[in-house]
PDB file of N, CA and C in Angstrom:
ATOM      1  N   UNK A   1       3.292  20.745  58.181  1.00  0.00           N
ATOM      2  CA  UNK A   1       2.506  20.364  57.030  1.00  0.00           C
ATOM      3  C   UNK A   1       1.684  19.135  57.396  1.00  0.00           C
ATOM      4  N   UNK A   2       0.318  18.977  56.802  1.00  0.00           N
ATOM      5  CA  UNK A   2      -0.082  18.351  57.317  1.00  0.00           C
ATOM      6  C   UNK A   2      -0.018  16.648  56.340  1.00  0.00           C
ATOM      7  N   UNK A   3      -0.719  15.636  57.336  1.00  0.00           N
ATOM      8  CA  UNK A   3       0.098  14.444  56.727  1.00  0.00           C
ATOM      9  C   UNK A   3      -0.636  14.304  54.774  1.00  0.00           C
ATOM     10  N   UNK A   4      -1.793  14.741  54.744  1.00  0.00           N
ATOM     11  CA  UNK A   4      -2.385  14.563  53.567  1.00  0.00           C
ATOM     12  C   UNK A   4      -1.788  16.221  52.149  1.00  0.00           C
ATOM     13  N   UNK A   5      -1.361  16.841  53.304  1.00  0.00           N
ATOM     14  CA  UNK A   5      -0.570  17.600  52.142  1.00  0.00           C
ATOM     15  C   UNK A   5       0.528  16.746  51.680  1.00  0.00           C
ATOM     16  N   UNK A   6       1.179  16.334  52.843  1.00  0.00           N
ATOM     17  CA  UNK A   6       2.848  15.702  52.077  1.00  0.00           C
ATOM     18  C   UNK A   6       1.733  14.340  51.450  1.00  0.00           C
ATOM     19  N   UNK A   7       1.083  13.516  51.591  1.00  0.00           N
ATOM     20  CA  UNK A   7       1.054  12.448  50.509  1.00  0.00           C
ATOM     21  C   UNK A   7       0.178  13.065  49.242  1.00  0.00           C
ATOM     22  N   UNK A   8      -0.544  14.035  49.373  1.00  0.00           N
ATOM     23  CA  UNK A   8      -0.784  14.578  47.938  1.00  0.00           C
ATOM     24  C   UNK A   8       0.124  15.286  47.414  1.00  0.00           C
ATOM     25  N   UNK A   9       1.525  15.569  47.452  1.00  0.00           N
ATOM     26  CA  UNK A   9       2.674  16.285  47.280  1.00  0.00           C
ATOM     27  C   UNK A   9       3.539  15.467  46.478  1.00  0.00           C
ATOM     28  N   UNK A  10       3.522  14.374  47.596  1.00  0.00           N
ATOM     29  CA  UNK A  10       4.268  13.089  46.960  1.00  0.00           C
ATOM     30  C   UNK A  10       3.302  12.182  45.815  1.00  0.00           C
ATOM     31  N   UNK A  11       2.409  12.219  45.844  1.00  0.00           N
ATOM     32  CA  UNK A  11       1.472  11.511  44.488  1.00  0.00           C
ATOM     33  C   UNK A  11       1.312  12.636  43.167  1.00  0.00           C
ATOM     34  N   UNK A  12       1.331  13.636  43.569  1.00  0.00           N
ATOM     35  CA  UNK A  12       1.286  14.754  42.187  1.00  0.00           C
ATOM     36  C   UNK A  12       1.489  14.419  41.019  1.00  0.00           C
ATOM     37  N   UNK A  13       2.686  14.407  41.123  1.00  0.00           N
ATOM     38  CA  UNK A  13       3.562  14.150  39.742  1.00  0.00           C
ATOM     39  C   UNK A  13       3.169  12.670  39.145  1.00  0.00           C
ATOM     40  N   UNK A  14       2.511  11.778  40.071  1.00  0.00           N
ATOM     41  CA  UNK A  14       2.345  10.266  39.755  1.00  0.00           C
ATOM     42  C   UNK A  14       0.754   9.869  39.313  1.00  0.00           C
ATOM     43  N   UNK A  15       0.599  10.641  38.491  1.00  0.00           N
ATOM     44  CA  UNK A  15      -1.044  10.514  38.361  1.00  0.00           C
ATOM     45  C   UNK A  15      -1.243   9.060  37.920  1.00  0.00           C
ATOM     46  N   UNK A  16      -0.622   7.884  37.331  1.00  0.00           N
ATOM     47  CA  UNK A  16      -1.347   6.751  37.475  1.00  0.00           C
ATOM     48  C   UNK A  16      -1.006   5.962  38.858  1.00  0.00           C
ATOM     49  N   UNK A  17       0.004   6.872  40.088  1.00  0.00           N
ATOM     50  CA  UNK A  17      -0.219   5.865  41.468  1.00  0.00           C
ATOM     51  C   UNK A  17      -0.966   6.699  41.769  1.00  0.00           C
ATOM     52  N   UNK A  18      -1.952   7.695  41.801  1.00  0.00           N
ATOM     53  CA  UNK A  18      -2.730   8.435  42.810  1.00  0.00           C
ATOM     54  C   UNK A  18      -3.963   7.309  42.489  1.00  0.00           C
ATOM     55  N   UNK A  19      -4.534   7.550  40.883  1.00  0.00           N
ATOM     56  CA  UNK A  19      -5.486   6.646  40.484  1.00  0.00           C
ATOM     57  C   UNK A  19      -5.529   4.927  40.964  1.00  0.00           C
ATOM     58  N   UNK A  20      -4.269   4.660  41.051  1.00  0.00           N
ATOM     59  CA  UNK A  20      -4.557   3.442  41.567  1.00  0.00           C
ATOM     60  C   UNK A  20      -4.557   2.923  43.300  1.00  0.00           C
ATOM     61  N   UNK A  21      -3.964   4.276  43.918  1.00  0.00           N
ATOM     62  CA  UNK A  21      -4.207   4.450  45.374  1.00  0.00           C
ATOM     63  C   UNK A  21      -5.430   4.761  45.776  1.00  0.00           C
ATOM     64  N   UNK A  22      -6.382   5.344  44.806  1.00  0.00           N
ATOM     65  CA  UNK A  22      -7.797   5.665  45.482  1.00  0.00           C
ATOM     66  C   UNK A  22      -8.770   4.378  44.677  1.00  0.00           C
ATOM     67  N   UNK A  23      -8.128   4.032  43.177  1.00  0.00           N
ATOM     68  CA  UNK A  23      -8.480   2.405  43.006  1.00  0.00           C
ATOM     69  C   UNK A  23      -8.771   1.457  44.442  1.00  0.00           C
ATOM     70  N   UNK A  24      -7.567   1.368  45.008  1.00  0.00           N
ATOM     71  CA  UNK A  24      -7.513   0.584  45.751  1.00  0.00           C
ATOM     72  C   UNK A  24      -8.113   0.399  47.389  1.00  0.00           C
ATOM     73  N   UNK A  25      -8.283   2.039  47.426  1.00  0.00           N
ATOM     74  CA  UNK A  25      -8.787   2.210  48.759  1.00  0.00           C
ATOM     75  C   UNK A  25     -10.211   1.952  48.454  1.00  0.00           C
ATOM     76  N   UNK A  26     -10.898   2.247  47.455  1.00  0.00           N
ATOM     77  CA  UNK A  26     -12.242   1.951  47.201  1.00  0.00           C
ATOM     78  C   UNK A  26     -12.670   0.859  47.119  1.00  0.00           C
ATOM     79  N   UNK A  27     -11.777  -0.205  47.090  1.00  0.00           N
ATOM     80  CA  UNK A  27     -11.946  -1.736  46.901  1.00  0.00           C
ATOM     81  C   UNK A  27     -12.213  -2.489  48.231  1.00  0.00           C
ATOM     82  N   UNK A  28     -10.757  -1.196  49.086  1.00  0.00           N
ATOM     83  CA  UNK A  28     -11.082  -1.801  50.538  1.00  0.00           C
ATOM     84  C   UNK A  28     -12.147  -1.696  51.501  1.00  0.00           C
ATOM     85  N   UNK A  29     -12.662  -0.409  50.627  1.00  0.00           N
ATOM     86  CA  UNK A  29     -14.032   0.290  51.854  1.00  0.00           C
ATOM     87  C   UNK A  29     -15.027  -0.726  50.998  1.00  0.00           C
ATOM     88  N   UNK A  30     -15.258  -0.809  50.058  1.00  0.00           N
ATOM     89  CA  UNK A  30     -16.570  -1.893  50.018  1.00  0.00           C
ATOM     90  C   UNK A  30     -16.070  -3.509  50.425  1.00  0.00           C
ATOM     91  N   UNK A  31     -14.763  -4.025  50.271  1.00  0.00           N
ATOM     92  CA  UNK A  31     -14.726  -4.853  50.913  1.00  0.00           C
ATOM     93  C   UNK A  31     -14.901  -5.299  52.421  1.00  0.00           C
ATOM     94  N   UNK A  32     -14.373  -3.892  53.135  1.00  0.00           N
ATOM     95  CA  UNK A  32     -14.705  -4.432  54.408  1.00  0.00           C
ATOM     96  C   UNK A  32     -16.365  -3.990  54.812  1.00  0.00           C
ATOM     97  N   UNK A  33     -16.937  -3.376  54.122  1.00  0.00           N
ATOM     98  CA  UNK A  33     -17.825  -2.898  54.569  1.00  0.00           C
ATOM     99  C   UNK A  33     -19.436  -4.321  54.332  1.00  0.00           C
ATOM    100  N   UNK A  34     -18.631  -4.763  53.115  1.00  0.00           N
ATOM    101  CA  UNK A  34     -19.504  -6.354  53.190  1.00  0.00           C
ATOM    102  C   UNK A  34     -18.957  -7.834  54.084  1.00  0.00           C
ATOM    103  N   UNK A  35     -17.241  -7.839  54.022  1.00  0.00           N
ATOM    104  CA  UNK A  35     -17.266  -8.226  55.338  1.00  0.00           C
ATOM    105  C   UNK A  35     -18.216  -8.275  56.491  1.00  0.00           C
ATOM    106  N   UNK A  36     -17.971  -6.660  57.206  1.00  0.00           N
ATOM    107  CA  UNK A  36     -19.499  -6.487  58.006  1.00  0.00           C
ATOM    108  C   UNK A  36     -20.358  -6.954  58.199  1.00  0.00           C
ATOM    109  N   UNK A  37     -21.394  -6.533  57.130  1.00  0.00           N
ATOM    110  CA  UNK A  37     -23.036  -7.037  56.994  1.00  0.00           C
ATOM    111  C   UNK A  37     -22.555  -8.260  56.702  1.00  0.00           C
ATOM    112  N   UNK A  38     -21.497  -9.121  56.456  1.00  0.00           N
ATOM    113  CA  UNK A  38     -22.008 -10.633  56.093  1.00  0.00           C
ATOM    114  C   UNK A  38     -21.522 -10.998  58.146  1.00  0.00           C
ATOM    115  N   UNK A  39     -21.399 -10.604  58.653  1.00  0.00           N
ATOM    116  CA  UNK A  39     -20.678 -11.087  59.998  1.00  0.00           C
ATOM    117  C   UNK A  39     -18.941 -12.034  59.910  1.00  0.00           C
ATOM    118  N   UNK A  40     -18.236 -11.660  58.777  1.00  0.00           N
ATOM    119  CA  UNK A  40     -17.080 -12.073  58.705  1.00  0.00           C
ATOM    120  C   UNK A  40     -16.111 -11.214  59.557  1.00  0.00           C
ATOM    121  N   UNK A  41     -16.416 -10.154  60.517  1.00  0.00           N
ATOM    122  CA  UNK A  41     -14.967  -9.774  61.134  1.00  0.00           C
ATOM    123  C   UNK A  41     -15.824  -9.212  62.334  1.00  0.00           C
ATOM    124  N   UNK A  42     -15.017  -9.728  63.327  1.00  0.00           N
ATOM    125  CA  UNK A  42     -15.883  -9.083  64.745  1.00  0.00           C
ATOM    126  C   UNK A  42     -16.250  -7.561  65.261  1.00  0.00           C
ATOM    127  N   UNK A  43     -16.971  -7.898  65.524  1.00  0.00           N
ATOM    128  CA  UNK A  43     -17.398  -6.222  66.277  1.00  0.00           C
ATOM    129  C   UNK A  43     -15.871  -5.282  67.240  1.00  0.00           C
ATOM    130  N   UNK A  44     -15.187  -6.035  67.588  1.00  0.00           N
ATOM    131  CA  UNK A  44     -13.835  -5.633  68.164  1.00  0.00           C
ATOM    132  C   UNK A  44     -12.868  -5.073  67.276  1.00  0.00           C
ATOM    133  N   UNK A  45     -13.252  -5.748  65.720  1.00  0.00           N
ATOM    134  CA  UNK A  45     -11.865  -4.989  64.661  1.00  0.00           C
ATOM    135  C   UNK A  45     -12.596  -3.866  64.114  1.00  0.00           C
ATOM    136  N   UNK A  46     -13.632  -3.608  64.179  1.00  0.00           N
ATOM    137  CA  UNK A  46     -14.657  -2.106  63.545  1.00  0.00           C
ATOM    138  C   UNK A  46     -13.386  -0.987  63.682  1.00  0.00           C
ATOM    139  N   UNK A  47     -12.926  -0.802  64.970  1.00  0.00           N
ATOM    140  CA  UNK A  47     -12.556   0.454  65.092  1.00  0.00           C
ATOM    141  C   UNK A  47     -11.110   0.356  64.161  1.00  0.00           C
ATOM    142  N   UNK A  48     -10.308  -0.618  64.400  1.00  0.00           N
ATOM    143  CA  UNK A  48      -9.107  -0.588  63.802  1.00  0.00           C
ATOM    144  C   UNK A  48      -8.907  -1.080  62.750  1.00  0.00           C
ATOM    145  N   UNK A  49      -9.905  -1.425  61.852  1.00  0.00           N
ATOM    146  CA  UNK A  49     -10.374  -1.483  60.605  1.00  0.00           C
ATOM    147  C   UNK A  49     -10.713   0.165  60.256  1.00  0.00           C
ATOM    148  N   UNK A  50     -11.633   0.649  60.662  1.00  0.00           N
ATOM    149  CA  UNK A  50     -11.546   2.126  60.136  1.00  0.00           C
ATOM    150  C   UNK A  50     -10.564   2.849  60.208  1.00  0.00           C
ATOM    151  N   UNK A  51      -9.791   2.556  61.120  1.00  0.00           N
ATOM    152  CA  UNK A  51      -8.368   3.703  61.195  1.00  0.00           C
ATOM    153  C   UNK A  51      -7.717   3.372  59.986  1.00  0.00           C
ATOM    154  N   UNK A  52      -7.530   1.597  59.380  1.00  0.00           N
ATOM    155  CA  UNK A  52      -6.642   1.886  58.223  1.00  0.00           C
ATOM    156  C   UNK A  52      -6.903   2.128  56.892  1.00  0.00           C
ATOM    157  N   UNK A  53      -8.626   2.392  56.993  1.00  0.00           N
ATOM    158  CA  UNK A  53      -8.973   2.615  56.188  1.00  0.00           C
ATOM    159  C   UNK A  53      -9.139   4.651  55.726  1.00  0.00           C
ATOM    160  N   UNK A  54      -9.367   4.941  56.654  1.00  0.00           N
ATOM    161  CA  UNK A  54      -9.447   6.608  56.819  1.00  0.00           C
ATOM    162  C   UNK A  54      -7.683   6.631  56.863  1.00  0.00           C
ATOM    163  N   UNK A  55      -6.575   5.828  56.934  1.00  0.00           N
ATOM    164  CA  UNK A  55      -5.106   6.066  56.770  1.00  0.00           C
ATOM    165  C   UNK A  55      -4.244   6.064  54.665  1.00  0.00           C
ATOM    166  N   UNK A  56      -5.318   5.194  54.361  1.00  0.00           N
ATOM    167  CA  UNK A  56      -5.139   5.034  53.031  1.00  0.00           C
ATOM    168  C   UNK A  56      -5.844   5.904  52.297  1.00  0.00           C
ATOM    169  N   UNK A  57      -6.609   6.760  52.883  1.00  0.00           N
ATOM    170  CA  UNK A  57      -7.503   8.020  52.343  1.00  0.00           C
ATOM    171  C   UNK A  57      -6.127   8.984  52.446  1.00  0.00           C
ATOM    172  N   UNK A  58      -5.286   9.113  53.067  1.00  0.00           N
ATOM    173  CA  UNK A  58      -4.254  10.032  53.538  1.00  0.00           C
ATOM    174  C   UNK A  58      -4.248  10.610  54.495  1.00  0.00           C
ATOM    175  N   UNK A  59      -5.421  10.282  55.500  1.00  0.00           N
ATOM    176  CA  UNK A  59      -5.284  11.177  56.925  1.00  0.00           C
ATOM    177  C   UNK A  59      -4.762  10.133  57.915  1.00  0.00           C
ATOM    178  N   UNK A  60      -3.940  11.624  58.340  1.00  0.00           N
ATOM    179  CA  UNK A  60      -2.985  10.973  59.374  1.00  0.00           C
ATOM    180  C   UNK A  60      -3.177  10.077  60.425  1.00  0.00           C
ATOM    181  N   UNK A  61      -2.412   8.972  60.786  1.00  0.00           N
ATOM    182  CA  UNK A  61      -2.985   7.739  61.738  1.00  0.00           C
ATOM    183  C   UNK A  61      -3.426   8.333  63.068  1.00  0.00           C
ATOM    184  N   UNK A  62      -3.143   9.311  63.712  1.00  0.00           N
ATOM    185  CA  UNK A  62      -3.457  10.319  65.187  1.00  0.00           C
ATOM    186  C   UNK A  62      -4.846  10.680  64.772  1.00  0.00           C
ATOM    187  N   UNK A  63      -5.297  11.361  63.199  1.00  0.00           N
ATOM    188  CA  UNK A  63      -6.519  12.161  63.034  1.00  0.00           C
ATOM    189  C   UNK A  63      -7.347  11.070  63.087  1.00  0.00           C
ATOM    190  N   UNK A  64      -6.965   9.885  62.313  1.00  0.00           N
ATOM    191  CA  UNK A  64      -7.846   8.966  62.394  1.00  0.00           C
ATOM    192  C   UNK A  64      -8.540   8.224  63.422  1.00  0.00           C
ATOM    193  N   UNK A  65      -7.120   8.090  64.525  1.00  0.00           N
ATOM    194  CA  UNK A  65      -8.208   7.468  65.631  1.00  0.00           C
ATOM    195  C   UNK A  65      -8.884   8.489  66.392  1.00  0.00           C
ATOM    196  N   UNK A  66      -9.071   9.709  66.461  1.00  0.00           N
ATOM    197  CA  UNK A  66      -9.395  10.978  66.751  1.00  0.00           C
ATOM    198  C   UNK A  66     -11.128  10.669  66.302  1.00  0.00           C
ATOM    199  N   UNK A  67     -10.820  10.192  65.196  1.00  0.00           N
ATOM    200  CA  UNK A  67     -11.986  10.592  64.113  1.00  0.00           C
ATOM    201  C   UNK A  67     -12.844   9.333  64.206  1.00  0.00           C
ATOM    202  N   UNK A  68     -12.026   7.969  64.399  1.00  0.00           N
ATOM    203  CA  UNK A  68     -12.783   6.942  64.850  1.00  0.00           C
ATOM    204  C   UNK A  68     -12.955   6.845  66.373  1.00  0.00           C
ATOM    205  N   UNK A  69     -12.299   7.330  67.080  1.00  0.00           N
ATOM    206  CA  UNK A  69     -12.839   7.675  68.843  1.00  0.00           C
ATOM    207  C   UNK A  69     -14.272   8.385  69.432  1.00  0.00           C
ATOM    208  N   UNK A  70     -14.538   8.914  67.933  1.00  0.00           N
ATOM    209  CA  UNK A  70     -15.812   9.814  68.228  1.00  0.00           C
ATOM    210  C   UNK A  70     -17.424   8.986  68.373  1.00  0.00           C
ATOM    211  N   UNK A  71     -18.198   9.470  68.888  1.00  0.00           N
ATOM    212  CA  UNK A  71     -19.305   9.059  69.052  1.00  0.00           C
ATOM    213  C   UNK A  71     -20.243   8.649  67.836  1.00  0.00           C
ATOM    214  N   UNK A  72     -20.818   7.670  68.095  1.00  0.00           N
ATOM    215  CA  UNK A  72     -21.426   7.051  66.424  1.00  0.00           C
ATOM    216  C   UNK A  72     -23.151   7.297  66.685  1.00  0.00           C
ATOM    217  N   UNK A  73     -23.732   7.866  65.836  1.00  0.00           N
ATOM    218  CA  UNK A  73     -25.118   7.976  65.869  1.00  0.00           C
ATOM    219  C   UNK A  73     -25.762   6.507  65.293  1.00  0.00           C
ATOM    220  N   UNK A  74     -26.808   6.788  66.684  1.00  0.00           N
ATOM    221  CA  UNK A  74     -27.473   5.193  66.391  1.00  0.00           C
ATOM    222  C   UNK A  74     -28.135   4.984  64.712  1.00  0.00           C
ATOM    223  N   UNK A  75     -28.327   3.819  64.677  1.00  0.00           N
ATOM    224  CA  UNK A  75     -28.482   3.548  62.923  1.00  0.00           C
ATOM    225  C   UNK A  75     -29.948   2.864  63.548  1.00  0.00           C
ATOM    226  N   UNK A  76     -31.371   3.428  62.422  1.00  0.00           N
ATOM    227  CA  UNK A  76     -32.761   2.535  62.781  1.00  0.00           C
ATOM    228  C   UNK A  76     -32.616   1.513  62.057  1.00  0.00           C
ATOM    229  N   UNK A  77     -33.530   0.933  62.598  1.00  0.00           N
ATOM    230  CA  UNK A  77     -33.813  -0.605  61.725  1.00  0.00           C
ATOM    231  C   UNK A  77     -33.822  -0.596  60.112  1.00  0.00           C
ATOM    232  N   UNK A  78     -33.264  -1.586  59.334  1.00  0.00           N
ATOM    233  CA  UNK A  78     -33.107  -1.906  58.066  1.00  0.00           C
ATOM    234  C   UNK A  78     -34.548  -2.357  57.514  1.00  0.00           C
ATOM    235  N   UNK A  79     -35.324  -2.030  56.627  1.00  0.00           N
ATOM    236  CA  UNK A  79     -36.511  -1.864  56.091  1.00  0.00           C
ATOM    237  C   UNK A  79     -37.091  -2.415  54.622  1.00  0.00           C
ATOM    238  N   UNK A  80     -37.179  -3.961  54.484  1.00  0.00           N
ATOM    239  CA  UNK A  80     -37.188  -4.559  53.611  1.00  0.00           C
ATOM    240  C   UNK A  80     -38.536  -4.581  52.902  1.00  0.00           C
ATOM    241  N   UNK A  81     -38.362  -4.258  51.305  1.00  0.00           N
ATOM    242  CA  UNK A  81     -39.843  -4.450  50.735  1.00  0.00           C
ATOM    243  C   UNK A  81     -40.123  -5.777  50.295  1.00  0.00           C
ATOM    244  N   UNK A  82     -41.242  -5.524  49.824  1.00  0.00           N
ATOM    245  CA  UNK A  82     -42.210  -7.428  49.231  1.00  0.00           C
ATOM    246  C   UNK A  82     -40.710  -7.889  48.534  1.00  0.00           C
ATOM    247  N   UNK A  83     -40.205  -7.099  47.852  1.00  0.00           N
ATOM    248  CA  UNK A  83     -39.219  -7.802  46.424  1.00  0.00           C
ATOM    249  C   UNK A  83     -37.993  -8.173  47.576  1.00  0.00           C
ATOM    250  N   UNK A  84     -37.721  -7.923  48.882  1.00  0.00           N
ATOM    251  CA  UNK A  84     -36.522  -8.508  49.362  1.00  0.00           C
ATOM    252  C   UNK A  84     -35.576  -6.762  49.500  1.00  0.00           C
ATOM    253  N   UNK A  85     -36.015  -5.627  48.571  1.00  0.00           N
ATOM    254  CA  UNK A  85     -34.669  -5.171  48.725  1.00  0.00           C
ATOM    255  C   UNK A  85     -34.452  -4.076  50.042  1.00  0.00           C
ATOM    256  N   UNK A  86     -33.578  -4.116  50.063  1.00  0.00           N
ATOM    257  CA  UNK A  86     -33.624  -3.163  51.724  1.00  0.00           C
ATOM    258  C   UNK A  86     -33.476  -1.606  51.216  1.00  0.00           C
ATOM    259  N   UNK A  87     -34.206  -0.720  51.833  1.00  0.00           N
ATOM    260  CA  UNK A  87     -34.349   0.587  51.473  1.00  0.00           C
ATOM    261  C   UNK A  87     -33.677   1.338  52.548  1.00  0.00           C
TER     262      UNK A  87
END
């Protein structure tokens, strides 16, 4: 079985911890993800920052670094208008 069957198996019956497990994971992906862009965590924790973040989604810690081992498509330049906002 796979690891996100048994933790959606085990959250079923608990519908206000599922809600507050994906509460919480959503807090962490925009937190670390402004971390980031502000330069608060080094380019060295990227990868093992995503593993525990794709781990609190429910996939398994093996799929994850599987999934963060993979090749990243380059990102173009960030593209700011007159008003400042980035598009």
């Amino acid at each position: 079985m796979s690891d996100r069957l048994v933790w959606q198996r085990g959250t079923a019956a608990r519908t206000a911890g599922l809600d507050l497990t994906w509460r919480m994971t959503s807090h962490a992906i925009v937190g670390v993800a402004l971390a980031f862009t502000k330069g608060e965590l080094p380019p060295d924790a990227i990868d093992g920052t995503i593993v525990g973040l794709l781990c609190m989604t429910g996939i398994g810690a093996s799929d994850a670094v599987e999934l963060t081992a993979r090749p990243r498509p380059e990102l173009g330049p960030e593209t700011a208008t007159s008003k400042g906002a980035i598009l």
